[in-house]
N, C-alpha and C. Protein backbone atom coordinates (compact mmCIF):
# COMPACT_ATOMS: atom_id res chain seq x y z
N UNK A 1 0.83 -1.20 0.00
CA UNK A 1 0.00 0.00 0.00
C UNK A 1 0.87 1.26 0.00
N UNK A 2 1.81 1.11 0.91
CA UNK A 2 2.69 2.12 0.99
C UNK A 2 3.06 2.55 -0.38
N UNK A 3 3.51 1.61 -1.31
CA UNK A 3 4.84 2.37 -1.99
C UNK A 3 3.64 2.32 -3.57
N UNK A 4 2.22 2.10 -3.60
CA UNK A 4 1.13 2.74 -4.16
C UNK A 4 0.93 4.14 -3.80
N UNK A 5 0.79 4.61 -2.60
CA UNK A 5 0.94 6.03 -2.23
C UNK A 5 1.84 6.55 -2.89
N UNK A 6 3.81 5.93 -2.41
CA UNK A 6 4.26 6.66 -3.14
C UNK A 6 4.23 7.03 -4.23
N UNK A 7 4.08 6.21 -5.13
CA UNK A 7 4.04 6.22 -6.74
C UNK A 7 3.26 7.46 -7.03
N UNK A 8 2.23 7.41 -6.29
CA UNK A 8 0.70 8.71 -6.62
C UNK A 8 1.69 9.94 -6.51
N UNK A 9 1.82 9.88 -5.31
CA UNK A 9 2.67 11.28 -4.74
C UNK A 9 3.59 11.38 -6.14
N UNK A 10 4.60 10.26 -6.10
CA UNK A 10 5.76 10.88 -7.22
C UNK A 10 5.42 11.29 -8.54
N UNK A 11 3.92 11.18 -8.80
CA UNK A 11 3.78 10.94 -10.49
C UNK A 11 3.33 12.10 -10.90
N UNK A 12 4.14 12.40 -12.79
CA UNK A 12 4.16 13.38 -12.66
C UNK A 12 2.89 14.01 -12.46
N UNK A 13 2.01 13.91 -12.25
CA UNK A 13 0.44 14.60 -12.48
C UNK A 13 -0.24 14.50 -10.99
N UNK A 14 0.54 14.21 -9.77
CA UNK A 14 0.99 13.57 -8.13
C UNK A 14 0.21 15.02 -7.98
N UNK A 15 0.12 15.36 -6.63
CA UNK A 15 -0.36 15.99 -5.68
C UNK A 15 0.74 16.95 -5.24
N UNK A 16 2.09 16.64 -6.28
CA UNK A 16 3.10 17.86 -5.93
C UNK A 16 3.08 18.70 -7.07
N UNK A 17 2.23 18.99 -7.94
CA UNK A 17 2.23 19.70 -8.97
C UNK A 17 0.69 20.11 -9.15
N UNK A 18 0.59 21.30 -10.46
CA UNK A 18 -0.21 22.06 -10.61
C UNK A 18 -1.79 20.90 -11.36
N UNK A 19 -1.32 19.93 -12.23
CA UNK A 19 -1.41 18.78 -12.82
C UNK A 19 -2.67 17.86 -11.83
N UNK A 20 -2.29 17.82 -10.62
CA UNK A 20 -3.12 17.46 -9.85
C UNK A 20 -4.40 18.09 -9.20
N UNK A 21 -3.95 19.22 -9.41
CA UNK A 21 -4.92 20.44 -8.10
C UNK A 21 -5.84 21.30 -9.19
N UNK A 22 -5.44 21.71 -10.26
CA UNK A 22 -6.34 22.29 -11.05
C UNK A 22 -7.86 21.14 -11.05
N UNK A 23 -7.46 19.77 -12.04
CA UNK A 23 -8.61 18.83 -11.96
C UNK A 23 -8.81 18.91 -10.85
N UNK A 24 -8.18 18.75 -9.77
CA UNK A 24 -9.26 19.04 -8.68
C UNK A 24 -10.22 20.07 -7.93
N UNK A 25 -10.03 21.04 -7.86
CA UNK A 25 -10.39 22.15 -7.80
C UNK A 25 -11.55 21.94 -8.90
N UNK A 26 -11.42 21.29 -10.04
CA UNK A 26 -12.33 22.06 -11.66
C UNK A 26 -13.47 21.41 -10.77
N UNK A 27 -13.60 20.52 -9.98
CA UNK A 27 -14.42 19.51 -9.64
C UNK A 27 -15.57 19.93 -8.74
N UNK A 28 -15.50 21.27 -8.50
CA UNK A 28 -16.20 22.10 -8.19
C UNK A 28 -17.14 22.79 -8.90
N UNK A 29 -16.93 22.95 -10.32
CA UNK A 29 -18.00 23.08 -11.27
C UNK A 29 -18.83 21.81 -11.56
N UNK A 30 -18.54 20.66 -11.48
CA UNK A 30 -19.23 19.86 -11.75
C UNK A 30 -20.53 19.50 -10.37
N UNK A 31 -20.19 19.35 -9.28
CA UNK A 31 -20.53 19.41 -8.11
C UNK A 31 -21.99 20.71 -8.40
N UNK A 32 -21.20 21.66 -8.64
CA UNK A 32 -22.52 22.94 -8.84
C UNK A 32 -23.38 22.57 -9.43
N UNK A 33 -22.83 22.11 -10.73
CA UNK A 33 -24.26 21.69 -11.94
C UNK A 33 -24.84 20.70 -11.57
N UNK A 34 -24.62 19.80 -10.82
CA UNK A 34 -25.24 18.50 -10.22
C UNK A 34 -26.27 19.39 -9.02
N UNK A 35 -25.75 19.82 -8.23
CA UNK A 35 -26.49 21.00 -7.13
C UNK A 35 -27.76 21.57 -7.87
N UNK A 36 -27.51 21.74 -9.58
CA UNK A 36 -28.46 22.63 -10.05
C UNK A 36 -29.30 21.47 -10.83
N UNK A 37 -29.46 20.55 -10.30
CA UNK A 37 -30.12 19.64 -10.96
C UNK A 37 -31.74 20.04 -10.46
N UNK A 38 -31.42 20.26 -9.36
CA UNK A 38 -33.01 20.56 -8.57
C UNK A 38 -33.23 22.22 -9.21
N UNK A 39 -32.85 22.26 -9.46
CA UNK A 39 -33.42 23.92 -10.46
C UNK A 39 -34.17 23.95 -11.41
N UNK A 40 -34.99 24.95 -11.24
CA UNK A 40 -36.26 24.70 -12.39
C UNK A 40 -35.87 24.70 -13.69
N UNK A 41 -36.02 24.16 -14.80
CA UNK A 41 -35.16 24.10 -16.36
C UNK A 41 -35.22 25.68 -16.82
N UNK A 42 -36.62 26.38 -16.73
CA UNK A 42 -36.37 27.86 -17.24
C UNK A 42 -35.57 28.45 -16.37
N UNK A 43 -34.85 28.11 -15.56
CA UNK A 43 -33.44 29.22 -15.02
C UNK A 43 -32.41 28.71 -15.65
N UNK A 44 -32.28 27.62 -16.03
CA UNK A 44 -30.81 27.22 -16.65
C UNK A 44 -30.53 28.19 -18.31
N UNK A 45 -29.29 28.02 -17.58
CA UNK A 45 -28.36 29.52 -19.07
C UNK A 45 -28.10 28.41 -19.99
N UNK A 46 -28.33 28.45 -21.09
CA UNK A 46 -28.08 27.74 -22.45
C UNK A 46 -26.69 28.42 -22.63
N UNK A 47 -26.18 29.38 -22.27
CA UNK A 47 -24.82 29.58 -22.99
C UNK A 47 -23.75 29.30 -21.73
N UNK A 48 -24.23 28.97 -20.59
CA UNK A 48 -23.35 28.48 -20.10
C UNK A 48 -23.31 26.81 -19.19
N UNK A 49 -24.32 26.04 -19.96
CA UNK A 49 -24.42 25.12 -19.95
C UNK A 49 -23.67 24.68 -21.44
N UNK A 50 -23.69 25.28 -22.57
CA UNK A 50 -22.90 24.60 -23.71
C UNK A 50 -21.80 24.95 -23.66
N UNK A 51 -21.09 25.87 -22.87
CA UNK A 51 -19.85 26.30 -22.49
C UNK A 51 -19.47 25.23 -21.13
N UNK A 52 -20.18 24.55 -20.52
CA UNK A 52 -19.60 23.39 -19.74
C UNK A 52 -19.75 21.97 -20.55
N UNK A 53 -20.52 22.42 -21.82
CA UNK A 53 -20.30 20.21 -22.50
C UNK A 53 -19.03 20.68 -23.40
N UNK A 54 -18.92 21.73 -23.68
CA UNK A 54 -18.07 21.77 -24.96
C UNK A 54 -16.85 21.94 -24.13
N UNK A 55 -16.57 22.54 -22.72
CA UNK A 55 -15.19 22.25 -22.53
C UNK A 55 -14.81 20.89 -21.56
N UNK A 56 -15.92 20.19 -21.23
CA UNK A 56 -15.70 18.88 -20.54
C UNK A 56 -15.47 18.22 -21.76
N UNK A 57 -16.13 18.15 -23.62
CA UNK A 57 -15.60 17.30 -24.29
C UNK A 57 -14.50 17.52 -24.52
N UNK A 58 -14.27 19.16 -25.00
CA UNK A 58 -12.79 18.95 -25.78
C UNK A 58 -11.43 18.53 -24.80
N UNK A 59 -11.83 19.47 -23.76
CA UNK A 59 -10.49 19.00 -22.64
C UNK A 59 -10.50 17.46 -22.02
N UNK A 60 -11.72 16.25 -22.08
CA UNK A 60 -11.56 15.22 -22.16
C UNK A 60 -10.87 14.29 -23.04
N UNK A 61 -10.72 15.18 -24.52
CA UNK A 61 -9.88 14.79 -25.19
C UNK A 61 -8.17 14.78 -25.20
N UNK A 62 -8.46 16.24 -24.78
CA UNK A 62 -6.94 16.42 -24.40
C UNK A 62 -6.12 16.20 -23.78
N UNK A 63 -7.25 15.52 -22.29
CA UNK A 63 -6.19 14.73 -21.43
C UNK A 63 -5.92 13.47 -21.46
N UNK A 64 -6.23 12.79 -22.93
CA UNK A 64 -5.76 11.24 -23.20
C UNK A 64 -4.57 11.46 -24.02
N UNK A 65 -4.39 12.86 -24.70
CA UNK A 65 -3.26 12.68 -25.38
C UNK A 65 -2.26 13.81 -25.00
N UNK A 66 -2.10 14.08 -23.76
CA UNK A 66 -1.00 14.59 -23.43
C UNK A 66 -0.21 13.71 -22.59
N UNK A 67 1.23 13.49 -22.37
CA UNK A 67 1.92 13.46 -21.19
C UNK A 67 2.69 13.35 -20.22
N UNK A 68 2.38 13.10 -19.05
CA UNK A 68 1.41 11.81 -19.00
C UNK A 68 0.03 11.95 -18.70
N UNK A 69 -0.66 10.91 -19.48
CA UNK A 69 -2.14 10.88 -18.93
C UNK A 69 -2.36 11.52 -17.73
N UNK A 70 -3.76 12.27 -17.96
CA UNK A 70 -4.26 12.66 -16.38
C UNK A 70 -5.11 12.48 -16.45
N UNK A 71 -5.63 11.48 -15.60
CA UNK A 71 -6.59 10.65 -15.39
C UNK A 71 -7.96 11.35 -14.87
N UNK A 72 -7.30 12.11 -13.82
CA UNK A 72 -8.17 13.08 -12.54
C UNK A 72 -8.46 14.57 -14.00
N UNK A 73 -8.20 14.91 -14.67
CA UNK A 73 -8.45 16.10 -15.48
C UNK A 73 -9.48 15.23 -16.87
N UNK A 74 -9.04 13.76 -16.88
CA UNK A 74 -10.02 13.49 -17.49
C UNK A 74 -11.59 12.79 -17.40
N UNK A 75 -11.37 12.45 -15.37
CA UNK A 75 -12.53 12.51 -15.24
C UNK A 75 -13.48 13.16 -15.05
N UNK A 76 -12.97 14.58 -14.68
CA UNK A 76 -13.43 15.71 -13.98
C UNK A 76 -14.36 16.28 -15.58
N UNK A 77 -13.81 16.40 -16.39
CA UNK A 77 -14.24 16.79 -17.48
C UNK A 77 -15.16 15.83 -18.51
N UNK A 78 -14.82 14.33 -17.73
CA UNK A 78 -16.27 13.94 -18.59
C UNK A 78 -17.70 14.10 -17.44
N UNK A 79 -17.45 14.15 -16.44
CA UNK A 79 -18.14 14.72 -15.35
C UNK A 79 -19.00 16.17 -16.28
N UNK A 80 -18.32 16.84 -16.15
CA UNK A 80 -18.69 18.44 -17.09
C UNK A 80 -19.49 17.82 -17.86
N UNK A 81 -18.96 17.32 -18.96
CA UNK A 81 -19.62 17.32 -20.14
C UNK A 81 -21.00 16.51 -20.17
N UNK A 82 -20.89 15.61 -18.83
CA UNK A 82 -22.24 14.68 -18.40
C UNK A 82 -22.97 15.38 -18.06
N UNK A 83 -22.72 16.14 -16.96
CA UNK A 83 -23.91 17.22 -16.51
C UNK A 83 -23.96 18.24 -17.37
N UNK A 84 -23.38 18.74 -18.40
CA UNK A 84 -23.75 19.91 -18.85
C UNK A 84 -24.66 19.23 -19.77
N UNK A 85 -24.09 18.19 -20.74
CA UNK A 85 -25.52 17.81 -21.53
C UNK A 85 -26.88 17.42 -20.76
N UNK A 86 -26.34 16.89 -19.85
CA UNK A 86 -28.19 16.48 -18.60
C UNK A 86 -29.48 17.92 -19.00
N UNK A 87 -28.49 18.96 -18.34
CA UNK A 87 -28.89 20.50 -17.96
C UNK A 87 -29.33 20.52 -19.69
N UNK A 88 -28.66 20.53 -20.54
CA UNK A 88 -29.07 21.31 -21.53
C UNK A 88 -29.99 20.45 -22.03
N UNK A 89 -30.71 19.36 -22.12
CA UNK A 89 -31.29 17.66 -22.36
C UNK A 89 -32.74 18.61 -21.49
N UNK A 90 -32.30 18.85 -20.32
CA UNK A 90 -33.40 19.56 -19.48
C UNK A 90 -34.28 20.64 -19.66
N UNK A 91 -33.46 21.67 -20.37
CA UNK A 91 -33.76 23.20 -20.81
C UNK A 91 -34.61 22.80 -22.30
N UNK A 92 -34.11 22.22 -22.56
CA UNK A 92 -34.78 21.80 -24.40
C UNK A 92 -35.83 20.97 -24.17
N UNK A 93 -35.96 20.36 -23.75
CA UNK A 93 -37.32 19.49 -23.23
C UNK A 93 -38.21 20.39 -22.67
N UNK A 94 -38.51 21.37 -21.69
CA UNK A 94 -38.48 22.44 -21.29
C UNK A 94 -39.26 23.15 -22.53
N UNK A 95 -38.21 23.85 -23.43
CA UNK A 95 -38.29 24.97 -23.93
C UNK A 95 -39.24 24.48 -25.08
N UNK A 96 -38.90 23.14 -25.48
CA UNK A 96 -39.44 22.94 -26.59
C UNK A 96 -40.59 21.79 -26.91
N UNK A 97 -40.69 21.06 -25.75
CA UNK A 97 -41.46 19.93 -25.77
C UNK A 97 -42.40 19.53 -24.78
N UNK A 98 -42.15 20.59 -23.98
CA UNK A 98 -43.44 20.75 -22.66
C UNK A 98 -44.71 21.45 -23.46
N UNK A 99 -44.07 22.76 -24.20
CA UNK A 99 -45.29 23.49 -24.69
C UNK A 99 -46.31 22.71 -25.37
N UNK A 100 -46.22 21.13 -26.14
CA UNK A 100 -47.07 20.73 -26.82
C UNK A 100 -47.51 20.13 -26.22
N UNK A 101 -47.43 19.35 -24.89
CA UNK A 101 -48.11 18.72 -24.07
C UNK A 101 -49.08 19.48 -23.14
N UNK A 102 -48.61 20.75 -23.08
CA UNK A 102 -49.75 21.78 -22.19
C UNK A 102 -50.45 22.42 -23.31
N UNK A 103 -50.25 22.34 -24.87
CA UNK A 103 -51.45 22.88 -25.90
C UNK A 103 -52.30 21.82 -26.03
N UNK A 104 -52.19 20.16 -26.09
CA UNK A 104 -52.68 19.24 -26.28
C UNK A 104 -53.87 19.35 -25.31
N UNK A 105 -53.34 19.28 -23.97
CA UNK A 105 -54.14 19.21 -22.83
C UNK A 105 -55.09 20.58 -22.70
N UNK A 106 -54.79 21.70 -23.04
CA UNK A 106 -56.25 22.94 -22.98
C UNK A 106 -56.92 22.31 -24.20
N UNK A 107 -56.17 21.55 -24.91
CA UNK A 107 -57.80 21.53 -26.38
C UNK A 107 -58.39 20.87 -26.04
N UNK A 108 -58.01 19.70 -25.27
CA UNK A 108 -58.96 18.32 -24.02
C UNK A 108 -60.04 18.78 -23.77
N UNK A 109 -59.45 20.03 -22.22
CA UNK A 109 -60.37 20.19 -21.64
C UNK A 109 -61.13 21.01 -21.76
């Protein structure tokens, strides 16, 4: 177990470099948008919900081909890009597919 720790610690993307602490830290945006799951869909921002899938995809990409791999920057960011599409999956359903189910239902009744 021990010299598993060490390895973490020594590597370059370890807990002694910037490599480690940014993905972690980012992990705090993801955490929020999950928080904002209970939020009503007409408050969610369309431009900054596609500004969290589009940089959880592309920077998910980027951290398979730099390095060394960073594992923690590339989970953090498919994290992003999971919840940001949820949120935006949410807002569009919402914006665009509730209204015909509440026109359907006044011609009912």
């Amino acid at each position: 177990m021990a010299s598993k720790l060490q390895a973490l610690w020594n590597h370059p993307a370890g807990p002694k470099t910037i490599h480690f602490w940014a993905p972690t830290f980012k992990w705090g945006i993801s955490i929020a948008n999950v928080a904002d799951f209970a939020k009503p869909p007409e408050k969610i921002s369309y431009p900054q919900q596609v500004a969290v899938a589009c940089t959880g995809i592309i920077w998910s990409r980027y951290s398979l081909v730099i390095t060394p791999k960073n594992w923690n920057l590339f989970s953090v960011n498919v994290a992003m890009a999971s919840t940001g599409l949820y949120q935006l999956s949410r807002k569009i359903r919402q914006d665009y597919f509730s209204d015909e189910k509440e026109t359907a239902a006044s011609h009912e009744g």
